[in-house]
Each structure stands twice: as structure tokens, then as C-alpha cells.
PDB file of N, CA and C in Angstrom:
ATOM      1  N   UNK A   1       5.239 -52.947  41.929  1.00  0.00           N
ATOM      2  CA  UNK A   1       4.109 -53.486  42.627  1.00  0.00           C
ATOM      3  C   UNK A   1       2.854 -52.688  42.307  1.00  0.00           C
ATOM      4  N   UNK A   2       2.677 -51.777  42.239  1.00  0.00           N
ATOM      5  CA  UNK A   2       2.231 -50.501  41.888  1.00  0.00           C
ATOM      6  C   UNK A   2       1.502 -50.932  40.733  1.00  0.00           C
ATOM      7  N   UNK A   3       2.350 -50.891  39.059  1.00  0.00           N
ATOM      8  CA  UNK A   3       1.824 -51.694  37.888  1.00  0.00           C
ATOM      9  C   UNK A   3       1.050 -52.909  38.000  1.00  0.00           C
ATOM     10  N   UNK A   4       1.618 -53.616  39.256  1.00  0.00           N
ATOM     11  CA  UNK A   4       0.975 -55.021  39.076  1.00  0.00           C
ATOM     12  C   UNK A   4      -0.570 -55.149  39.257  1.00  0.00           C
ATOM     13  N   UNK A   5      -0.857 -53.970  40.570  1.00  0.00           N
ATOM     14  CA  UNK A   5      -1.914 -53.689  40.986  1.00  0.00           C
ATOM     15  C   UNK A   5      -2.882 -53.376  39.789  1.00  0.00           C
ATOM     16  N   UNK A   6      -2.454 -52.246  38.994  1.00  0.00           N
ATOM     17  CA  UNK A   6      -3.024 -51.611  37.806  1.00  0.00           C
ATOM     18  C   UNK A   6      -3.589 -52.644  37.172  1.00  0.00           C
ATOM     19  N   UNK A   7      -3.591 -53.887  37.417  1.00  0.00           N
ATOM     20  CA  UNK A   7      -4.081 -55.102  36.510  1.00  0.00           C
ATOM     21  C   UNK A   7      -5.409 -55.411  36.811  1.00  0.00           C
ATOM     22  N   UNK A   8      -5.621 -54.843  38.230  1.00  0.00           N
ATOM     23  CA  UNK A   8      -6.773 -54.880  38.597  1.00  0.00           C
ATOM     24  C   UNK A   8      -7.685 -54.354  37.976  1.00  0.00           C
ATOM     25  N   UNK A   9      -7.371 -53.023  37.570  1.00  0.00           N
ATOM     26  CA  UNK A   9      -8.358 -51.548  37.186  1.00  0.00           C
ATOM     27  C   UNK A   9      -9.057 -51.832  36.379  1.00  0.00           C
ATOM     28  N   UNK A  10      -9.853 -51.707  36.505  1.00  0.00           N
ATOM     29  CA  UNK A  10     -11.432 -52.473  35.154  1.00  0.00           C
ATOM     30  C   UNK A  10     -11.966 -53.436  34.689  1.00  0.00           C
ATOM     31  N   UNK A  11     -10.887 -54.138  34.775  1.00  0.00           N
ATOM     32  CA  UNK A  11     -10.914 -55.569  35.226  1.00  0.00           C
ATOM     33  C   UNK A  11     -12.064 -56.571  35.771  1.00  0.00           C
ATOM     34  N   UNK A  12     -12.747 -57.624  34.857  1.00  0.00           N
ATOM     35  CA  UNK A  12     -13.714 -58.465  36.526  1.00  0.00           C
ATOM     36  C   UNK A  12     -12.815 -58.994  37.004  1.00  0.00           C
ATOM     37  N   UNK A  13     -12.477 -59.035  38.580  1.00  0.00           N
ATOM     38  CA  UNK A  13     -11.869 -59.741  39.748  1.00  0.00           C
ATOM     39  C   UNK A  13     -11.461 -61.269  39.307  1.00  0.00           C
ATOM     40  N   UNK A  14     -11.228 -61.871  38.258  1.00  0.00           N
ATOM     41  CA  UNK A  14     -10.799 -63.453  38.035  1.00  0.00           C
ATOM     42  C   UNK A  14     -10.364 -63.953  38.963  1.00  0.00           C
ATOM     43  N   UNK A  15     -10.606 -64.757  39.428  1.00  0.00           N
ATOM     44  CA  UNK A  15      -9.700 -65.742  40.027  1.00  0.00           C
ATOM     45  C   UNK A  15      -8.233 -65.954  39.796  1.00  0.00           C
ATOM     46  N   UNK A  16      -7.864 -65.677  38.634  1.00  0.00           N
ATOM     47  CA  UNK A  16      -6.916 -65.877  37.669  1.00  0.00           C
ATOM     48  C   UNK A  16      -5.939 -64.526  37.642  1.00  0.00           C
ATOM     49  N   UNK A  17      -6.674 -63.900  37.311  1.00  0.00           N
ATOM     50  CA  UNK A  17      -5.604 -62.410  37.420  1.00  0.00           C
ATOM     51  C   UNK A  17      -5.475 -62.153  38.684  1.00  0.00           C
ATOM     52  N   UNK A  18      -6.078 -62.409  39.810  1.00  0.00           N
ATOM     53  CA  UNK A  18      -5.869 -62.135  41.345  1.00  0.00           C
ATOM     54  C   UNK A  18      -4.471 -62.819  41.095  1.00  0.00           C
ATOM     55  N   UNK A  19      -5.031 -64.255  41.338  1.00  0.00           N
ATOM     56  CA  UNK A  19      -3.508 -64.610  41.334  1.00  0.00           C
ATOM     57  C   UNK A  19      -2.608 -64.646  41.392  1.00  0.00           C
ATOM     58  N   UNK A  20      -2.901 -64.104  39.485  1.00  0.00           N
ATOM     59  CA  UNK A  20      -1.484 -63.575  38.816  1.00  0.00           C
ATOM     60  C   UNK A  20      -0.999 -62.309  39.466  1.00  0.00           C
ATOM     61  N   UNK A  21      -1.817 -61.732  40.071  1.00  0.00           N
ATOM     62  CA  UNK A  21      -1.327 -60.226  40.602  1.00  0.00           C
ATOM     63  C   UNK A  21      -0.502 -60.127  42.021  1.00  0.00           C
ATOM     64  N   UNK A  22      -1.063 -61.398  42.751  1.00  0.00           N
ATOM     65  CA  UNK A  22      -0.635 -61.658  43.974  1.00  0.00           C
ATOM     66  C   UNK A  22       0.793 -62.250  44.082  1.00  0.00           C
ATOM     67  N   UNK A  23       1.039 -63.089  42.800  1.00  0.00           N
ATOM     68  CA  UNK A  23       2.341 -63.796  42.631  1.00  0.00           C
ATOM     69  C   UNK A  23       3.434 -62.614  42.459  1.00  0.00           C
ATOM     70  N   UNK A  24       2.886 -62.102  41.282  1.00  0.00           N
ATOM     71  CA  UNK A  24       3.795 -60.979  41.201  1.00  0.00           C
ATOM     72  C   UNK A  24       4.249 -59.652  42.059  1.00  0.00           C
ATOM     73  N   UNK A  25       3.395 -59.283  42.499  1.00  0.00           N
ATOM     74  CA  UNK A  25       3.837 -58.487  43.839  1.00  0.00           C
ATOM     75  C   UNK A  25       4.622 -59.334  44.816  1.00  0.00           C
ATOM     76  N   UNK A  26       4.239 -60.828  45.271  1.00  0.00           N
ATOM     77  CA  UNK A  26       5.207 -61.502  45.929  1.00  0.00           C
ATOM     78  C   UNK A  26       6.160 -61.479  45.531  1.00  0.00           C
ATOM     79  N   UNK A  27       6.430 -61.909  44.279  1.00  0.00           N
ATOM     80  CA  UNK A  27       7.996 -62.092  43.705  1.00  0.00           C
ATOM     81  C   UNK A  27       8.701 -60.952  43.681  1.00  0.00           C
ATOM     82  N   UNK A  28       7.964 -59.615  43.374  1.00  0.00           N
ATOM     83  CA  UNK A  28       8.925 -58.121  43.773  1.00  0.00           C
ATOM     84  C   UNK A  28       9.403 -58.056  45.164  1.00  0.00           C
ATOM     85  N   UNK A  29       8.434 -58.419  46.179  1.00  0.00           N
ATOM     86  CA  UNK A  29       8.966 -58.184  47.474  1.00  0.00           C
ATOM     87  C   UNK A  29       9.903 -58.903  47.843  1.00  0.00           C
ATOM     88  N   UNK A  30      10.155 -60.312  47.116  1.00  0.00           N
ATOM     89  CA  UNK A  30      11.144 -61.484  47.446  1.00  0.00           C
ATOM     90  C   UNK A  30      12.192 -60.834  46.636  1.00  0.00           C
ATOM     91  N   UNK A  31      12.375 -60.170  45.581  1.00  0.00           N
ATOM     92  CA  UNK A  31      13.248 -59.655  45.117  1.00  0.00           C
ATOM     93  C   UNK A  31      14.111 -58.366  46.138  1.00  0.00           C
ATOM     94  N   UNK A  32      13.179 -57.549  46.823  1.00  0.00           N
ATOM     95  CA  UNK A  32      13.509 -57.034  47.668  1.00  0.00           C
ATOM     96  C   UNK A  32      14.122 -57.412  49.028  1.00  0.00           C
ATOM     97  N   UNK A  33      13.351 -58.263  49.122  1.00  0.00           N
ATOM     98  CA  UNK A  33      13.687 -58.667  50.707  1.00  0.00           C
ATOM     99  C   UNK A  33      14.663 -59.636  50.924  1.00  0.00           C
ATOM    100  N   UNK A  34      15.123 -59.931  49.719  1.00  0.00           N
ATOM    101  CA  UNK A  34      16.580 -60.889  49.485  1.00  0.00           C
ATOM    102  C   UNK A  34      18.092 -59.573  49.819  1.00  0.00           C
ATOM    103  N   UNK A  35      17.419 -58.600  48.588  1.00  0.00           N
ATOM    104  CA  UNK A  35      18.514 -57.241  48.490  1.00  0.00           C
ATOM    105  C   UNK A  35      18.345 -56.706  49.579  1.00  0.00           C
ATOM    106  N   UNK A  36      17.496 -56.136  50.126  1.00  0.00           N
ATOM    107  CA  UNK A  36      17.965 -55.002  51.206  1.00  0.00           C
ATOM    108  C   UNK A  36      18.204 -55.600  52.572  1.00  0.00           C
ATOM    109  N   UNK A  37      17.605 -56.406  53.168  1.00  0.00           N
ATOM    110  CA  UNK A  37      17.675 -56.874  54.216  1.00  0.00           C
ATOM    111  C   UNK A  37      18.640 -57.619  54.503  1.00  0.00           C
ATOM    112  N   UNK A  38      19.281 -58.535  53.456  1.00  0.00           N
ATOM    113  CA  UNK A  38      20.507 -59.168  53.519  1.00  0.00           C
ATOM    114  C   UNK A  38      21.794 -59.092  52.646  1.00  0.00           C
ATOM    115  N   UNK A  39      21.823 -59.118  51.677  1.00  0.00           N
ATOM    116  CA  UNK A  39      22.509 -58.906  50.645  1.00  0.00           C
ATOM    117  C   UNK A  39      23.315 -57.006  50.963  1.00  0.00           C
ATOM    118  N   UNK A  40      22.568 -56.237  51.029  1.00  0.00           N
ATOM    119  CA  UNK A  40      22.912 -54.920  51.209  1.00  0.00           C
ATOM    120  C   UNK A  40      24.298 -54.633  52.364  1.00  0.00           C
ATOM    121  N   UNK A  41      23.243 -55.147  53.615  1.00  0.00           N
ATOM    122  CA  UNK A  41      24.008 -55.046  54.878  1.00  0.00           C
ATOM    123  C   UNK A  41      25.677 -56.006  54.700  1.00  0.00           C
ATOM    124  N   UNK A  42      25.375 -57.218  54.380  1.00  0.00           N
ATOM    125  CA  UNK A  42      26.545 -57.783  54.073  1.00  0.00           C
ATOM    126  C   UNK A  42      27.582 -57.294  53.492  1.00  0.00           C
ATOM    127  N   UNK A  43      26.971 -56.436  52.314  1.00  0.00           N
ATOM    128  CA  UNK A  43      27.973 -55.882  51.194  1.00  0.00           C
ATOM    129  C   UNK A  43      28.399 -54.320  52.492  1.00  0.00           C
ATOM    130  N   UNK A  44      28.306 -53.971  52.938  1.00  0.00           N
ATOM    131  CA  UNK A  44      28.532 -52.487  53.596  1.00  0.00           C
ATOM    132  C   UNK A  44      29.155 -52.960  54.339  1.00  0.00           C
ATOM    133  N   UNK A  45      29.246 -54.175  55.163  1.00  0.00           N
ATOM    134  CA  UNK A  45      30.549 -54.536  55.982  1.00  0.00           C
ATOM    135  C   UNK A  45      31.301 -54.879  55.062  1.00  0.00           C
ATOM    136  N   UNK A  46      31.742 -55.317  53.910  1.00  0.00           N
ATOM    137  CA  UNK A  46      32.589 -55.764  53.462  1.00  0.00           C
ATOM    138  C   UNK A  46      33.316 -54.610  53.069  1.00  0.00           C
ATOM    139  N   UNK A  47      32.811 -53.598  53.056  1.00  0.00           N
ATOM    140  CA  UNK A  47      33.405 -52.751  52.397  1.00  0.00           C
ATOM    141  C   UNK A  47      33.785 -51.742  53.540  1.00  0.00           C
ATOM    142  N   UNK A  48      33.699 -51.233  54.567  1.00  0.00           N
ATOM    143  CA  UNK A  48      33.860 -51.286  55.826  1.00  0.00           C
ATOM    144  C   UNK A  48      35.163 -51.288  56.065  1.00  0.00           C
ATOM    145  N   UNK A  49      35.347 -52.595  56.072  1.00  0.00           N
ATOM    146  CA  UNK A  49      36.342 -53.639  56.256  1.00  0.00           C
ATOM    147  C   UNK A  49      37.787 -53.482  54.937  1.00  0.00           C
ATOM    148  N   UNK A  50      37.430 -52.524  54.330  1.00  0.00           N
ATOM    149  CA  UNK A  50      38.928 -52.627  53.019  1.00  0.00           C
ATOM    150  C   UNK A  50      39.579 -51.564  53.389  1.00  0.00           C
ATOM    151  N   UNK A  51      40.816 -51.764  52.924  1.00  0.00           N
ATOM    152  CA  UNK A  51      41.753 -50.844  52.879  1.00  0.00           C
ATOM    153  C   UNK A  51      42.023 -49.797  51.752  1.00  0.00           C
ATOM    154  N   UNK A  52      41.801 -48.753  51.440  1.00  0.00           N
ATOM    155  CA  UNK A  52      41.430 -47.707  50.549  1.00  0.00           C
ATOM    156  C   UNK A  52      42.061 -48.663  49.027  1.00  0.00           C
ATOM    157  N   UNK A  53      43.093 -49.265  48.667  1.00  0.00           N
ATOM    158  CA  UNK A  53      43.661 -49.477  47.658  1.00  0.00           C
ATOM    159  C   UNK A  53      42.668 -50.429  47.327  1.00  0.00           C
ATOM    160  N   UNK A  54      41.885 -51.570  48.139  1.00  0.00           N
ATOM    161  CA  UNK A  54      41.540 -52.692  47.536  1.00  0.00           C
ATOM    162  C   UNK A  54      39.660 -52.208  47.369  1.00  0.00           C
ATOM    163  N   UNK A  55      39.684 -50.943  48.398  1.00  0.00           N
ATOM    164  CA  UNK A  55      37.692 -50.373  48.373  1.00  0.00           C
ATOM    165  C   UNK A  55      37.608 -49.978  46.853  1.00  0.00           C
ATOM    166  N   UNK A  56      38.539 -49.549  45.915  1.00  0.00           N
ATOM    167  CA  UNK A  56      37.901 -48.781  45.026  1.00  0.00           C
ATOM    168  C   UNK A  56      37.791 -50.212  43.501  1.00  0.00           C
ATOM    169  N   UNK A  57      38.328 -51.133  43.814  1.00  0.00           N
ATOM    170  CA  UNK A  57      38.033 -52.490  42.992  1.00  0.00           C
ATOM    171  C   UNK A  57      36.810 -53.084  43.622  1.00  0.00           C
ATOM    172  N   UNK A  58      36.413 -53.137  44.426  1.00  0.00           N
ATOM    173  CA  UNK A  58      35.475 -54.224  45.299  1.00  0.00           C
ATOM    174  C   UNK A  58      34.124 -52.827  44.866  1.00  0.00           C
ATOM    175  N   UNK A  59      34.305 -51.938  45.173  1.00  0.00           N
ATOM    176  CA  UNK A  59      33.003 -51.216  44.847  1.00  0.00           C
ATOM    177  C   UNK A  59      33.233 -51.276  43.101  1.00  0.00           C
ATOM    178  N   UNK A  60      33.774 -50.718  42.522  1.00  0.00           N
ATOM    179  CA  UNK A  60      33.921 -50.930  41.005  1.00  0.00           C
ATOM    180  C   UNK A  60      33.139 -51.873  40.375  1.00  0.00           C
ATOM    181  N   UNK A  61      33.292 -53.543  40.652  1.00  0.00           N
ATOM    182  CA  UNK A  61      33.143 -54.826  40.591  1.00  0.00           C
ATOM    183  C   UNK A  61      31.365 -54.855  41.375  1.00  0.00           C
ATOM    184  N   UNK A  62      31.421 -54.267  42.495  1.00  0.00           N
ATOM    185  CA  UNK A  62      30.164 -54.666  43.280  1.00  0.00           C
ATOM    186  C   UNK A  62      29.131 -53.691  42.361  1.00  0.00           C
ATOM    187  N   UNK A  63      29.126 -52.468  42.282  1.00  0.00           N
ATOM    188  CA  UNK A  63      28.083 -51.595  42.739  1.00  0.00           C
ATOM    189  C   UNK A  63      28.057 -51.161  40.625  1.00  0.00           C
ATOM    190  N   UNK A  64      28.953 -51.339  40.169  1.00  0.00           N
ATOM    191  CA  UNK A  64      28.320 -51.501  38.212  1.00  0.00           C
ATOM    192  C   UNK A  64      28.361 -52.900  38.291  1.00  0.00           C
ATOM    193  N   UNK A  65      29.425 -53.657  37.769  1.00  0.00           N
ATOM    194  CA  UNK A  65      28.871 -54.877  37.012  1.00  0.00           C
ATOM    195  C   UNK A  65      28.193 -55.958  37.594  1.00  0.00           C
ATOM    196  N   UNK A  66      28.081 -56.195  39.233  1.00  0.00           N
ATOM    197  CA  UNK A  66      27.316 -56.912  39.909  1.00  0.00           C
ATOM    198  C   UNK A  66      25.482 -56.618  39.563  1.00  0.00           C
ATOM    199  N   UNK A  67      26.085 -55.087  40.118  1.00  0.00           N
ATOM    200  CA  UNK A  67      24.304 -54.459  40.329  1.00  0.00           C
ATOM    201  C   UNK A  67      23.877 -54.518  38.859  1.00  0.00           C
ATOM    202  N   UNK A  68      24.787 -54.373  37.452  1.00  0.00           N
ATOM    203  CA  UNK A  68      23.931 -54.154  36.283  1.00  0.00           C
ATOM    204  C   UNK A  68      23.050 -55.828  36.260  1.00  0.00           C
ATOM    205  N   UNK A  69      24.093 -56.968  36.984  1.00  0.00           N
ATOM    206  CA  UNK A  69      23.318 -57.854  36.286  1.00  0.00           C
ATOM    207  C   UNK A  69      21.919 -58.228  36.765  1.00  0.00           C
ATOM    208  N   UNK A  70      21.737 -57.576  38.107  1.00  0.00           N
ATOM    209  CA  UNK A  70      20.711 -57.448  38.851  1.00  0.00           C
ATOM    210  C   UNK A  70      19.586 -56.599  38.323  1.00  0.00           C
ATOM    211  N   UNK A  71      19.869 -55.484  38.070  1.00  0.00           N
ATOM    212  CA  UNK A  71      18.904 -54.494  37.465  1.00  0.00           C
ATOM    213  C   UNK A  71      18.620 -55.769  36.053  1.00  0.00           C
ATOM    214  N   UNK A  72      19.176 -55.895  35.328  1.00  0.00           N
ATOM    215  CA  UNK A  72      18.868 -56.936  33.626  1.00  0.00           C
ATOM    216  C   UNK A  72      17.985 -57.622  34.337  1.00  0.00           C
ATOM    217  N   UNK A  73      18.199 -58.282  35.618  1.00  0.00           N
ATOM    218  CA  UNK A  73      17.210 -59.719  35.932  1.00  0.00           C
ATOM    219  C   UNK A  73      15.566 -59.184  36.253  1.00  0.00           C
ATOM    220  N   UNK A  74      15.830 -57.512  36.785  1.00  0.00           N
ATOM    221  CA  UNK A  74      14.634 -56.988  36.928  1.00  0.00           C
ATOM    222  C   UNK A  74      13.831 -57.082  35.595  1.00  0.00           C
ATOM    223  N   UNK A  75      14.539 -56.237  34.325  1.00  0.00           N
ATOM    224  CA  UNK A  75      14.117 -56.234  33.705  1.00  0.00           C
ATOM    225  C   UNK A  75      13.217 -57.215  32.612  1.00  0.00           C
ATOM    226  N   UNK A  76      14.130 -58.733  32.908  1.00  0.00           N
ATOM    227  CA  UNK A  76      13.786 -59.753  32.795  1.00  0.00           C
ATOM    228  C   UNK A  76      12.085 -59.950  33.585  1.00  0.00           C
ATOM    229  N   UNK A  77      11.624 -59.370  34.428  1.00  0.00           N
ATOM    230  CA  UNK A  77      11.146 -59.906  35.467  1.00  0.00           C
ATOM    231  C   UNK A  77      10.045 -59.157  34.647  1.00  0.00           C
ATOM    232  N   UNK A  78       9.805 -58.096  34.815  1.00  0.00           N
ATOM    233  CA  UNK A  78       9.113 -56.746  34.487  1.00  0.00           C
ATOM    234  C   UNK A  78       8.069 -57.371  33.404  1.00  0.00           C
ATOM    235  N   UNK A  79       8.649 -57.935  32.501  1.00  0.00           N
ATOM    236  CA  UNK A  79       8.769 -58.467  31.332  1.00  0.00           C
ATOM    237  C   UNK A  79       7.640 -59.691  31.485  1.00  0.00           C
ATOM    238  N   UNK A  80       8.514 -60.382  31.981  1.00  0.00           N
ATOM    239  CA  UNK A  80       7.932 -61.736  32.117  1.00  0.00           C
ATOM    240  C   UNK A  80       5.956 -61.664  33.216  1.00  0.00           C
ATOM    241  N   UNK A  81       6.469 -60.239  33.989  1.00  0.00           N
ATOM    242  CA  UNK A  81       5.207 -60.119  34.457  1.00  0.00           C
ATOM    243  C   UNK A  81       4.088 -59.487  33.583  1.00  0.00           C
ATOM    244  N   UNK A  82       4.424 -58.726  32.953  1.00  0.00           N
ATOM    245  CA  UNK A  82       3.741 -58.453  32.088  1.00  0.00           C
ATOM    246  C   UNK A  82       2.718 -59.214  31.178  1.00  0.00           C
ATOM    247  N   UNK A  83       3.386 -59.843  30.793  1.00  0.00           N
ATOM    248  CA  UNK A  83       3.559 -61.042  29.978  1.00  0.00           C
ATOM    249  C   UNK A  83       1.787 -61.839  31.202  1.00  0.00           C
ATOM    250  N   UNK A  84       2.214 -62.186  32.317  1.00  0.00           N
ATOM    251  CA  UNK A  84       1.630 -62.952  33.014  1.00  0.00           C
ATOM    252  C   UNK A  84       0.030 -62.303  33.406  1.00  0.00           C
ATOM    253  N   UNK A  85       0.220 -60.704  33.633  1.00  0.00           N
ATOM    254  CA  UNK A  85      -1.066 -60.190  33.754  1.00  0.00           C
ATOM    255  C   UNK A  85      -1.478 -59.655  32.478  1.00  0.00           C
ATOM    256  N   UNK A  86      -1.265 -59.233  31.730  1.00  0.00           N
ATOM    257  CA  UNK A  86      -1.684 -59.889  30.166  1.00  0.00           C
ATOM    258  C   UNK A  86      -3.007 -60.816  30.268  1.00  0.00           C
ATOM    259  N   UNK A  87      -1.611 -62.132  30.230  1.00  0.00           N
ATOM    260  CA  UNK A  87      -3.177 -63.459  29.742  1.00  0.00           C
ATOM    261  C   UNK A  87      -3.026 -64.363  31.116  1.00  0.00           C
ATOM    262  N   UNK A  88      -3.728 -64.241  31.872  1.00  0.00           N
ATOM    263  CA  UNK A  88      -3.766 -64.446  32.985  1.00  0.00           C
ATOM    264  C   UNK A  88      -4.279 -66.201  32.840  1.00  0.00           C
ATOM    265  N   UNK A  89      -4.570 -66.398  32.269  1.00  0.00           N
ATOM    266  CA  UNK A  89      -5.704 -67.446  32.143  1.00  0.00           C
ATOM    267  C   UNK A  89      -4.920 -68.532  31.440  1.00  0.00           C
ATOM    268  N   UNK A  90      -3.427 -68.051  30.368  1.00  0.00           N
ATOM    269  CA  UNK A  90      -2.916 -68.622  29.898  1.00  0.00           C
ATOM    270  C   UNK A  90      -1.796 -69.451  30.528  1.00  0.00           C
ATOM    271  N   UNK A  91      -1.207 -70.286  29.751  1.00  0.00           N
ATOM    272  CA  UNK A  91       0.038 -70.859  30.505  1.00  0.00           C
ATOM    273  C   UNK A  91       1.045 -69.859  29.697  1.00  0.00           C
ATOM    274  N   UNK A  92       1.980 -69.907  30.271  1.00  0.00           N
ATOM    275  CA  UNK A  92       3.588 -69.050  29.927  1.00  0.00           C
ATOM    276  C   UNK A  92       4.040 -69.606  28.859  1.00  0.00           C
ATOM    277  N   UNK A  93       4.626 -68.977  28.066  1.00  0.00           N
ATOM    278  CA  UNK A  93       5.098 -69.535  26.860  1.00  0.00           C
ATOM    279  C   UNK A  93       6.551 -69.756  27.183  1.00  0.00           C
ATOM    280  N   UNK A  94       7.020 -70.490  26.120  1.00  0.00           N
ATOM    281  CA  UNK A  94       8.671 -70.702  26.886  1.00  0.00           C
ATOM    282  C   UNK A  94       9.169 -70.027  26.646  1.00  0.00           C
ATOM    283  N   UNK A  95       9.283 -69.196  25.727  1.00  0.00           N
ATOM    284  CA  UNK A  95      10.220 -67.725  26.243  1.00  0.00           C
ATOM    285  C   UNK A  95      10.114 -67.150  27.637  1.00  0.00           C
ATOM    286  N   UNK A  96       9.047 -66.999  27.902  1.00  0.00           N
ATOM    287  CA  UNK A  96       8.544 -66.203  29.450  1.00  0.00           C
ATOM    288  C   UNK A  96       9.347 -67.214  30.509  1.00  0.00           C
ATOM    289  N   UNK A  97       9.377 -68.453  30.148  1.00  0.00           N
ATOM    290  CA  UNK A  97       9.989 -69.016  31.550  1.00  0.00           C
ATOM    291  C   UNK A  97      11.390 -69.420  31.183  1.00  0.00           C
ATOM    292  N   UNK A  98      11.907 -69.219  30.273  1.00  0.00           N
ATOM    293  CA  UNK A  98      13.897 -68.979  29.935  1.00  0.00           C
ATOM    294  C   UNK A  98      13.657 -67.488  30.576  1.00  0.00           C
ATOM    295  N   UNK A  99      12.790 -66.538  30.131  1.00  0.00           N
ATOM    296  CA  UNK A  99      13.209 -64.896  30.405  1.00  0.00           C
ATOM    297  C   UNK A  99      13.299 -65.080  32.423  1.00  0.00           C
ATOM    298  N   UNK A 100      12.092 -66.005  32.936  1.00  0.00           N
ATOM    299  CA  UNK A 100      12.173 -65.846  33.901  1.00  0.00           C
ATOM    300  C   UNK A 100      13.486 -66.847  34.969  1.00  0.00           C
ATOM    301  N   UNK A 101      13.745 -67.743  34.017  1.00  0.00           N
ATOM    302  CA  UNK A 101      14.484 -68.348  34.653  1.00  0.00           C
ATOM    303  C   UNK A 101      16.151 -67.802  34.942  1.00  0.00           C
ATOM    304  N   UNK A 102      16.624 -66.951  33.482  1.00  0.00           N
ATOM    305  CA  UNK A 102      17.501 -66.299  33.295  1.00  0.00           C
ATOM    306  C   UNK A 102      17.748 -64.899  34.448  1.00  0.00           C
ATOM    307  N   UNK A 103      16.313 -64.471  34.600  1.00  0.00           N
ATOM    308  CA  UNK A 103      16.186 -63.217  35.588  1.00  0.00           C
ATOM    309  C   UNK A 103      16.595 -63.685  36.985  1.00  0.00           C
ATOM    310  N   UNK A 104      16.082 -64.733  37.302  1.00  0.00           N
ATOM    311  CA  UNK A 104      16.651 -65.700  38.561  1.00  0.00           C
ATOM    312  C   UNK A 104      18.310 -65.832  38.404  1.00  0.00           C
ATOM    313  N   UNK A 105      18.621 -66.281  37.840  1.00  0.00           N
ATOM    314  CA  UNK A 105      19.764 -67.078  37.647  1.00  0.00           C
ATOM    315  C   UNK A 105      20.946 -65.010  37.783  1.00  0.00           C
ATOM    316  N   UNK A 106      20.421 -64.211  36.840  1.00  0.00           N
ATOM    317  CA  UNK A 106      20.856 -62.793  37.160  1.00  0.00           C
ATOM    318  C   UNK A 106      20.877 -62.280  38.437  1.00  0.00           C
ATOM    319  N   UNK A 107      20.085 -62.874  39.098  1.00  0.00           N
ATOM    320  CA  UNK A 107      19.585 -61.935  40.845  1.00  0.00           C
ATOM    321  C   UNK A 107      20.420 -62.081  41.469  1.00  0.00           C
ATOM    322  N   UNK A 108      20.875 -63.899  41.408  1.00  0.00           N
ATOM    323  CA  UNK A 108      21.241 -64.502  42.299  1.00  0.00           C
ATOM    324  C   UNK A 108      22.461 -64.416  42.104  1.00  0.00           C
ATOM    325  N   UNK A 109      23.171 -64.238  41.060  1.00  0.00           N
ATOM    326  CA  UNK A 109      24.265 -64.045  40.412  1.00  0.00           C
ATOM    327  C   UNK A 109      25.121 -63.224  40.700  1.00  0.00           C
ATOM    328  N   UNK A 110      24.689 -61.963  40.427  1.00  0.00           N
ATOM    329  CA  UNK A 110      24.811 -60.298  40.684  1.00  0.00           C
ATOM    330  C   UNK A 110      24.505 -60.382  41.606  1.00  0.00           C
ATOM    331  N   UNK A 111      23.773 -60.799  43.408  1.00  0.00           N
ATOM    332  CA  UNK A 111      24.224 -60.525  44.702  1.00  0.00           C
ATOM    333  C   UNK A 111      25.393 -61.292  45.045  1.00  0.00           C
ATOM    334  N   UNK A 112      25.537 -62.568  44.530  1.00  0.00           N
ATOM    335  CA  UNK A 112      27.158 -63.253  44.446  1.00  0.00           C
ATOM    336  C   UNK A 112      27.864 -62.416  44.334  1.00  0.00           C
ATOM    337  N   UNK A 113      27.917 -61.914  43.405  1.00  0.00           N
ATOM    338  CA  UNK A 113      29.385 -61.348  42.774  1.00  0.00           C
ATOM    339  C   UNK A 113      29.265 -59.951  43.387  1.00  0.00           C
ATOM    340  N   UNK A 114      28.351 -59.438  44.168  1.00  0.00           N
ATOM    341  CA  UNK A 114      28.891 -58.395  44.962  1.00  0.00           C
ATOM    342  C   UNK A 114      29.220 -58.718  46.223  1.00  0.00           C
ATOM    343  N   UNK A 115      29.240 -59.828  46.746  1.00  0.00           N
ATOM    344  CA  UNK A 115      29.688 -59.849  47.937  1.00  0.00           C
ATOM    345  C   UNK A 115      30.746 -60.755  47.681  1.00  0.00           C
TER     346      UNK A 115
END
């Protein structure tokens, strides 16, 4: 969120890069506020809830290959924002919206498969 801001810095105020800056900080916090607030808590009862033989598969499964695909979708994201405060003014090229659609499709994926 931080970087996104940085888009501002020297910058004239566009209409356009506001925007773009505002979307993207939204979409980090929606990225957040999907994971910690719900997704997190869910996963900590579940795990809570196991019996030592079956906790060390369910975290194994949850907390690498769930979370890697989550972190990739960030990276996807990172990317694709970049990309967006860049050329603010432009439309997305279709790579940017497979990268972003794929990063979605990762988020949502990887909190599945950890819970």
C-alpha cells in the first residue's frame, strides 16, 4: 500500500492515477481482509481441533503449498499493479488481466485449500 502511494510522489494529481492508486490500495486491503479476518481464524480452529497424527498433514498442506499459492497470487498482483500505476491513463493489456485474473483465481484457491 505503501508503493502504491509512492505513485503519487511528483506526480500532477490525475484524475487517473488517483484512481489507479485508490483501486489498488483497495484491492490490497481486500486481499487482507479476506485473509486475516476470516480465512486465518477459520484455519486455527481447524487445527485446534486435530489430533497430533492428522495436525502435522493439515499444517504441511495448509501453511506451504496452500499459502505458496497465495503469496504467487500476490505476486501476480504486485505486478499487475505496477503495471496499472505506470500508465494510468492506459487500458490493461491482456497479459495484465490473465496475470490479474490468475492472481484471483490463486487467492481464492490457496485459502480453499487451506481450510
Amino acid at each position: 500500500m505503501i508503493v502504491a502511494s509512492t505513485g503519487l510522489r511528483g506526480d500532477a494529481w490525475e484524475p487517473d492515477l488517483v484512481t489507479s492508486v485508490l483501486l489498488v490500495v483497495a484491492t490490497a486491503f481486500g486481499f487482507w481482509w479476506n485473509y486475516f479476518p476470516f480465512a486465518k481464524p477459520a484455519l486455527d480452529r481447524v487445527v485446534e481441533n486435530l489430533n497430533e497424527k492428522r495436525l502435522t498433514a493439515v499444517c504441511r498442506d495448509a501453511f506451504s503449498v496452500a499459502h505458496f499459492l497465495m503469496v504467487c497470487s500476490l505476486v501476480l498482483f504486485v505486478g499487475v499493479a505496477e503495471e496499472v500505476l505506470a500508465h494510468p491513463d492506459h487500458a490493461l493489456p491482456l497479459a495484465a488481466w490473465v496475470a490479474l485474473s490468475a492472481g484471483l483465481v490463486l487467492f481464492v484457491g490457496g485459502m480453499a485449500l487451506s481450510l
